[in-house]
PDB file of N, CA and C in Angstrom:
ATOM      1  N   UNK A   1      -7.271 -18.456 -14.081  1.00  0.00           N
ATOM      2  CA  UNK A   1      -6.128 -18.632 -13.198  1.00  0.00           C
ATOM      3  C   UNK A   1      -4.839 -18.208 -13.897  1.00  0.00           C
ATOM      4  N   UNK A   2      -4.837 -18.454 -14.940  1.00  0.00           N
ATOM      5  CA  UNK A   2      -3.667 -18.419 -16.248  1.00  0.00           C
ATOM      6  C   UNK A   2      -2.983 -17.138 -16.133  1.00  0.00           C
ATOM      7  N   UNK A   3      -4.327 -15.879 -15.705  1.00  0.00           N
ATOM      8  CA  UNK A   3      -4.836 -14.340 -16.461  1.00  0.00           C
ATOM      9  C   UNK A   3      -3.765 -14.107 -15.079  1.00  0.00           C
ATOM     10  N   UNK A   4      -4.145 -14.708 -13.804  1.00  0.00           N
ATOM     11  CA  UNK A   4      -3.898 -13.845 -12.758  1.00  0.00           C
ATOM     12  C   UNK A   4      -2.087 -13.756 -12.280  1.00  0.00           C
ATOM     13  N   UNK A   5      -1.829 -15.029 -13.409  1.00  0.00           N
ATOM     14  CA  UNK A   5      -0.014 -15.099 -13.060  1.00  0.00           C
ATOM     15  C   UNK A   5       0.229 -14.609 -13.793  1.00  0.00           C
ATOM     16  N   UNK A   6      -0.181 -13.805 -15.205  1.00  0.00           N
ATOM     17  CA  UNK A   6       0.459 -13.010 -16.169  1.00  0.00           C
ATOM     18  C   UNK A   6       0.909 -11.744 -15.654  1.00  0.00           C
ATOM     19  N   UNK A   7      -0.834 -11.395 -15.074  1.00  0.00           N
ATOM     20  CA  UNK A   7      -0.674 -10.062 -14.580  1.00  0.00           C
ATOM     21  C   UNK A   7       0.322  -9.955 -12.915  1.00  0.00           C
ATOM     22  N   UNK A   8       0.546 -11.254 -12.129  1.00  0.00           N
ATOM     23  CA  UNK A   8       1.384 -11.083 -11.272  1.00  0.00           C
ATOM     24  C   UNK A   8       3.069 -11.025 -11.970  1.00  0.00           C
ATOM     25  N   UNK A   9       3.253 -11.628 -12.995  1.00  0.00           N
ATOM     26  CA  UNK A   9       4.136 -11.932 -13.397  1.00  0.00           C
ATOM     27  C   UNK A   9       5.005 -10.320 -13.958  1.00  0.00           C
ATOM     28  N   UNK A  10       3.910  -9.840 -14.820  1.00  0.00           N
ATOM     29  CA  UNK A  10       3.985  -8.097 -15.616  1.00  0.00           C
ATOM     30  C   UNK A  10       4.070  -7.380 -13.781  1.00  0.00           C
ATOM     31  N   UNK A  11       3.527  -7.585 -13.098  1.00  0.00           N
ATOM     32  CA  UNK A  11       3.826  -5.981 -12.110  1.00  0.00           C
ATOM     33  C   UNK A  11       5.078  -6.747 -11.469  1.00  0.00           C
ATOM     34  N   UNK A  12       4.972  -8.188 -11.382  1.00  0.00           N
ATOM     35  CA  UNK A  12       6.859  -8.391 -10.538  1.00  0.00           C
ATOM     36  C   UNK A  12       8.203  -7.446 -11.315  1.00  0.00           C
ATOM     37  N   UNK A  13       7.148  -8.167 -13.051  1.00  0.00           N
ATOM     38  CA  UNK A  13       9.068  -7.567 -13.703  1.00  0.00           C
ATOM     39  C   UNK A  13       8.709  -5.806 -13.814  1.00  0.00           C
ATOM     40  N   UNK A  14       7.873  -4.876 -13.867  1.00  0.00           N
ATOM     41  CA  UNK A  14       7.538  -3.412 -13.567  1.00  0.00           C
ATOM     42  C   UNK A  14       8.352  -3.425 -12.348  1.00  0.00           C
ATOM     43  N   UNK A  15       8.193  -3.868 -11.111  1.00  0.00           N
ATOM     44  CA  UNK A  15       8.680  -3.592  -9.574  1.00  0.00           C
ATOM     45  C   UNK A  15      10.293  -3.666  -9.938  1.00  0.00           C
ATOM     46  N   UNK A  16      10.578  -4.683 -10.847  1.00  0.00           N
ATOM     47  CA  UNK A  16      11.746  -4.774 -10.722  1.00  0.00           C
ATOM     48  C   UNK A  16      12.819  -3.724 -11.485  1.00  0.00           C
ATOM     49  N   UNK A  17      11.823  -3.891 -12.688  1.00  0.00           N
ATOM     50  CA  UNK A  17      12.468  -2.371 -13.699  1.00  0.00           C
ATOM     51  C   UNK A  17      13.166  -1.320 -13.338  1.00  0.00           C
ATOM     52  N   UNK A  18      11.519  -1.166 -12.334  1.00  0.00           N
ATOM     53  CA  UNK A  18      11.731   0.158 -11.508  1.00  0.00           C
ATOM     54  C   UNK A  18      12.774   0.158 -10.386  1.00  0.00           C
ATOM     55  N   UNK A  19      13.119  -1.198  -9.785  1.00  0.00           N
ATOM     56  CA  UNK A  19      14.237  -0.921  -8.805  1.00  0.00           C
ATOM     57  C   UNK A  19      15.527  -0.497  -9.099  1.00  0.00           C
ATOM     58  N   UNK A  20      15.888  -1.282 -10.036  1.00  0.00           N
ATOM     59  CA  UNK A  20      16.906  -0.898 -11.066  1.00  0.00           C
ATOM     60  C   UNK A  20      17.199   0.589 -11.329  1.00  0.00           C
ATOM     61  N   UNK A  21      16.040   0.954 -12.232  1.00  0.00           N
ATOM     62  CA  UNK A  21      15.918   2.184 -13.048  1.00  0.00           C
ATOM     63  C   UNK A  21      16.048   3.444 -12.594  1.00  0.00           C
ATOM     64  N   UNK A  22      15.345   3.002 -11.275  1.00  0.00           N
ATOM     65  CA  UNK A  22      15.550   4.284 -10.262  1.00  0.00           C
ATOM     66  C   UNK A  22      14.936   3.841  -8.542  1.00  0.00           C
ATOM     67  N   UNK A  23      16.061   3.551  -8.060  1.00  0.00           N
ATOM     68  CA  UNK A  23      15.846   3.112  -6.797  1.00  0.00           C
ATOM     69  C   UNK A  23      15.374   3.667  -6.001  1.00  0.00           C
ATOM     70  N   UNK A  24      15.990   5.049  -5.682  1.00  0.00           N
ATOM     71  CA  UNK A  24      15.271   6.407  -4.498  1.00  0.00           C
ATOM     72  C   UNK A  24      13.809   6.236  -5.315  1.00  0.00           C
ATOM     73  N   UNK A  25      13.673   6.733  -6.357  1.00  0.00           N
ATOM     74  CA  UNK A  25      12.221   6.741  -6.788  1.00  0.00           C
ATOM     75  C   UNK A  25      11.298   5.623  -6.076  1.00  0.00           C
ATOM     76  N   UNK A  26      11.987   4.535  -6.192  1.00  0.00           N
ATOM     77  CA  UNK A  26      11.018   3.426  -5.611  1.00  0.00           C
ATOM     78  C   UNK A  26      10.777   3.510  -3.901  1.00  0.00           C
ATOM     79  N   UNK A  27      12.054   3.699  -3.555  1.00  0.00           N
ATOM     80  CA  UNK A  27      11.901   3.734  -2.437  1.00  0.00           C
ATOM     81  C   UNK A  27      10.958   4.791  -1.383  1.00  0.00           C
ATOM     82  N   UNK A  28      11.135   5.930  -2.250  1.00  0.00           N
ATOM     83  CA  UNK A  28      11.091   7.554  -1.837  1.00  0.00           C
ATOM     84  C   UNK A  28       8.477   6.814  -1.932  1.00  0.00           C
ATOM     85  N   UNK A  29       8.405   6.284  -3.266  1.00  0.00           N
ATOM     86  CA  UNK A  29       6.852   5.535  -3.316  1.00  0.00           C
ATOM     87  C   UNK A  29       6.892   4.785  -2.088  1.00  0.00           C
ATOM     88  N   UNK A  30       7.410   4.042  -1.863  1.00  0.00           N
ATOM     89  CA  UNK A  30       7.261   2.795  -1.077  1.00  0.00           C
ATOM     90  C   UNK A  30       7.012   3.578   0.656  1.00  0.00           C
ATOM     91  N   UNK A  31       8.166   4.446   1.109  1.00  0.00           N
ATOM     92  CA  UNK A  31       7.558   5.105   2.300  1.00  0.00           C
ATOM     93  C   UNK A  31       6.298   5.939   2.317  1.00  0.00           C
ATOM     94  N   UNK A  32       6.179   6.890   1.043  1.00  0.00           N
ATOM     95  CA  UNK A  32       4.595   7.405   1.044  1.00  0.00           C
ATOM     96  C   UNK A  32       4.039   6.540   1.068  1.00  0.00           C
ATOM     97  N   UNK A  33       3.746   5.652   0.706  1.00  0.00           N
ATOM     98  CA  UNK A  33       2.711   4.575   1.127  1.00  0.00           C
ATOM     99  C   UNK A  33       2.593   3.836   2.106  1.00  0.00           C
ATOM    100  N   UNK A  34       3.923   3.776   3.069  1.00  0.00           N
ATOM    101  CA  UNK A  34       3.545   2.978   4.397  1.00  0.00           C
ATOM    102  C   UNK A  34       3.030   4.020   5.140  1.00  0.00           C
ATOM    103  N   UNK A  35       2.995   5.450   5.165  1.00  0.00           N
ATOM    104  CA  UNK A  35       2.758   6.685   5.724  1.00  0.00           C
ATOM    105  C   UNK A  35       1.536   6.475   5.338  1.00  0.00           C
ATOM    106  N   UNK A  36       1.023   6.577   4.414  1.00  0.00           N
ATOM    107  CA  UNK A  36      -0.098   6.897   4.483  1.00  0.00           C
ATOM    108  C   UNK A  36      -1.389   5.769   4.535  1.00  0.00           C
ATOM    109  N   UNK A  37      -0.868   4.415   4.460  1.00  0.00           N
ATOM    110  CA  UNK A  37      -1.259   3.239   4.839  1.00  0.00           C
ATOM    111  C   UNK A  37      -1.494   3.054   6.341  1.00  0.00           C
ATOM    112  N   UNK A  38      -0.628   3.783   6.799  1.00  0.00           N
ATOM    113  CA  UNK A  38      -0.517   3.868   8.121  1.00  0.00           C
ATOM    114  C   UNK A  38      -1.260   5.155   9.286  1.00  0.00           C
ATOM    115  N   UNK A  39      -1.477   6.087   8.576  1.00  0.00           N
ATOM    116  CA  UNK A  39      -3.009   7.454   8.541  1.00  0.00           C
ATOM    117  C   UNK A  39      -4.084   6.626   8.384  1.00  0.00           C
ATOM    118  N   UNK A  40      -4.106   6.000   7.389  1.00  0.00           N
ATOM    119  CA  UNK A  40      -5.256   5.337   7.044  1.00  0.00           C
ATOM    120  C   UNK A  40      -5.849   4.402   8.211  1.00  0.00           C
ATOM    121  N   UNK A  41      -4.855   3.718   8.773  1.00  0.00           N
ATOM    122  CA  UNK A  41      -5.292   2.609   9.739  1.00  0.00           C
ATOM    123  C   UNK A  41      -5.783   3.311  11.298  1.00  0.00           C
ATOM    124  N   UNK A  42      -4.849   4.408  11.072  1.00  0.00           N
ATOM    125  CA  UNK A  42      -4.875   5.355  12.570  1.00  0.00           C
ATOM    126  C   UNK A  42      -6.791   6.135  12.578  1.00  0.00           C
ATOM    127  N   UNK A  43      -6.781   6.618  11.290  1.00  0.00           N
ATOM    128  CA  UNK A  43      -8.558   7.201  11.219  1.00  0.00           C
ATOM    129  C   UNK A  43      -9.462   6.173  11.006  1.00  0.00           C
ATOM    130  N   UNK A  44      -9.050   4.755  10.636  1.00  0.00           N
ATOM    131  CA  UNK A  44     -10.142   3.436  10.787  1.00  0.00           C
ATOM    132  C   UNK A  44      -9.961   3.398  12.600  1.00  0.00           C
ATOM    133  N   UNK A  45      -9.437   3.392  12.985  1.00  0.00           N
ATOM    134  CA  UNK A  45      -9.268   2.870  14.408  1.00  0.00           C
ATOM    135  C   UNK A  45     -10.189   3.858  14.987  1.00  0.00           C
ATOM    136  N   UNK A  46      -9.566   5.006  14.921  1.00  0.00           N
ATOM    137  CA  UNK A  46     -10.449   6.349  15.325  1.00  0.00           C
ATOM    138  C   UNK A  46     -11.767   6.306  15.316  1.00  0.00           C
ATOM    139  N   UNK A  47     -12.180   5.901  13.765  1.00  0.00           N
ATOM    140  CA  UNK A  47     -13.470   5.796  13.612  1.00  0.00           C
ATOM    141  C   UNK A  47     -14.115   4.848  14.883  1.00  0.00           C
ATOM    142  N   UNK A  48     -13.463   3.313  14.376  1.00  0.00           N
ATOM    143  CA  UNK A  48     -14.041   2.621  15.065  1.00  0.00           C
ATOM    144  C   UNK A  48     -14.587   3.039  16.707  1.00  0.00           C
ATOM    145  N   UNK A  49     -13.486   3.554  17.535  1.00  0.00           N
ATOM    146  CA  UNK A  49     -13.825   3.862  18.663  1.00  0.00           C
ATOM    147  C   UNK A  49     -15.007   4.781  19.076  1.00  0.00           C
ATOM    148  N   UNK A  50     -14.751   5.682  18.244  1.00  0.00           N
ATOM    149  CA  UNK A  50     -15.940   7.198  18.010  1.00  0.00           C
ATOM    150  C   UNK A  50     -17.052   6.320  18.296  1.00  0.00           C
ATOM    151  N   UNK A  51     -17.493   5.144  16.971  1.00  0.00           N
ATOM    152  CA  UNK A  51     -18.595   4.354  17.093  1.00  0.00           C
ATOM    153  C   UNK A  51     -19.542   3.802  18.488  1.00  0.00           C
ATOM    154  N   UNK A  52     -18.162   3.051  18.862  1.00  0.00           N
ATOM    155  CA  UNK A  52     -17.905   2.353  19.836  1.00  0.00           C
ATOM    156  C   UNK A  52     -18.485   3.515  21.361  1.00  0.00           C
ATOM    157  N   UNK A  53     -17.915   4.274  21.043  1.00  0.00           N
ATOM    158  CA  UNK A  53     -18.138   5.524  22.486  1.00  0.00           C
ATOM    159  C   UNK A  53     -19.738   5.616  22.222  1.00  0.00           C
ATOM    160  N   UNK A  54     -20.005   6.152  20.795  1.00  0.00           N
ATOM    161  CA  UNK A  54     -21.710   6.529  20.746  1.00  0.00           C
ATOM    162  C   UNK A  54     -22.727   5.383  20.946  1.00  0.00           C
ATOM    163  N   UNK A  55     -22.540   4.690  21.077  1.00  0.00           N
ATOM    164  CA  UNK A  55     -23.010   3.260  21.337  1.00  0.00           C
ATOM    165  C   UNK A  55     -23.120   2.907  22.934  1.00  0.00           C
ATOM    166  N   UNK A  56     -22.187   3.727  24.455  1.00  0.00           N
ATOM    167  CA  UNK A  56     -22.542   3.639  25.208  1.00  0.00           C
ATOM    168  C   UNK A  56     -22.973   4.926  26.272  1.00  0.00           C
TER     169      UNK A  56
END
């Protein structure tokens, strides 16, 4: 349990470094990843339905 607040503890103060250090940078990560978090959910859905269709 000890292990898992260290390592939450090390990527909070990294997140924070980085906000600081270079903000667009963080930010500029943070939208590629809702983008593509968000592709991601759009071709699970997709999938799912495809399934869903061959099934009736």
């Amino acid at each position: 349990m000890k292990a898992k607040k260290v390592i939450l503890l090390v990527l909070l103060g990294f997140l924070i470094f980085w906000l600081f250090s270079d903000p667009t940078g963080l930010a500029n990560s943070g939208e590629s990843l809702a983008a593509d978090a968000w592709d991601l959910l759009i071709s699970l859905f997709e999938a799912i339905l495809d399934f869903v269709r061959a099934l009736g």
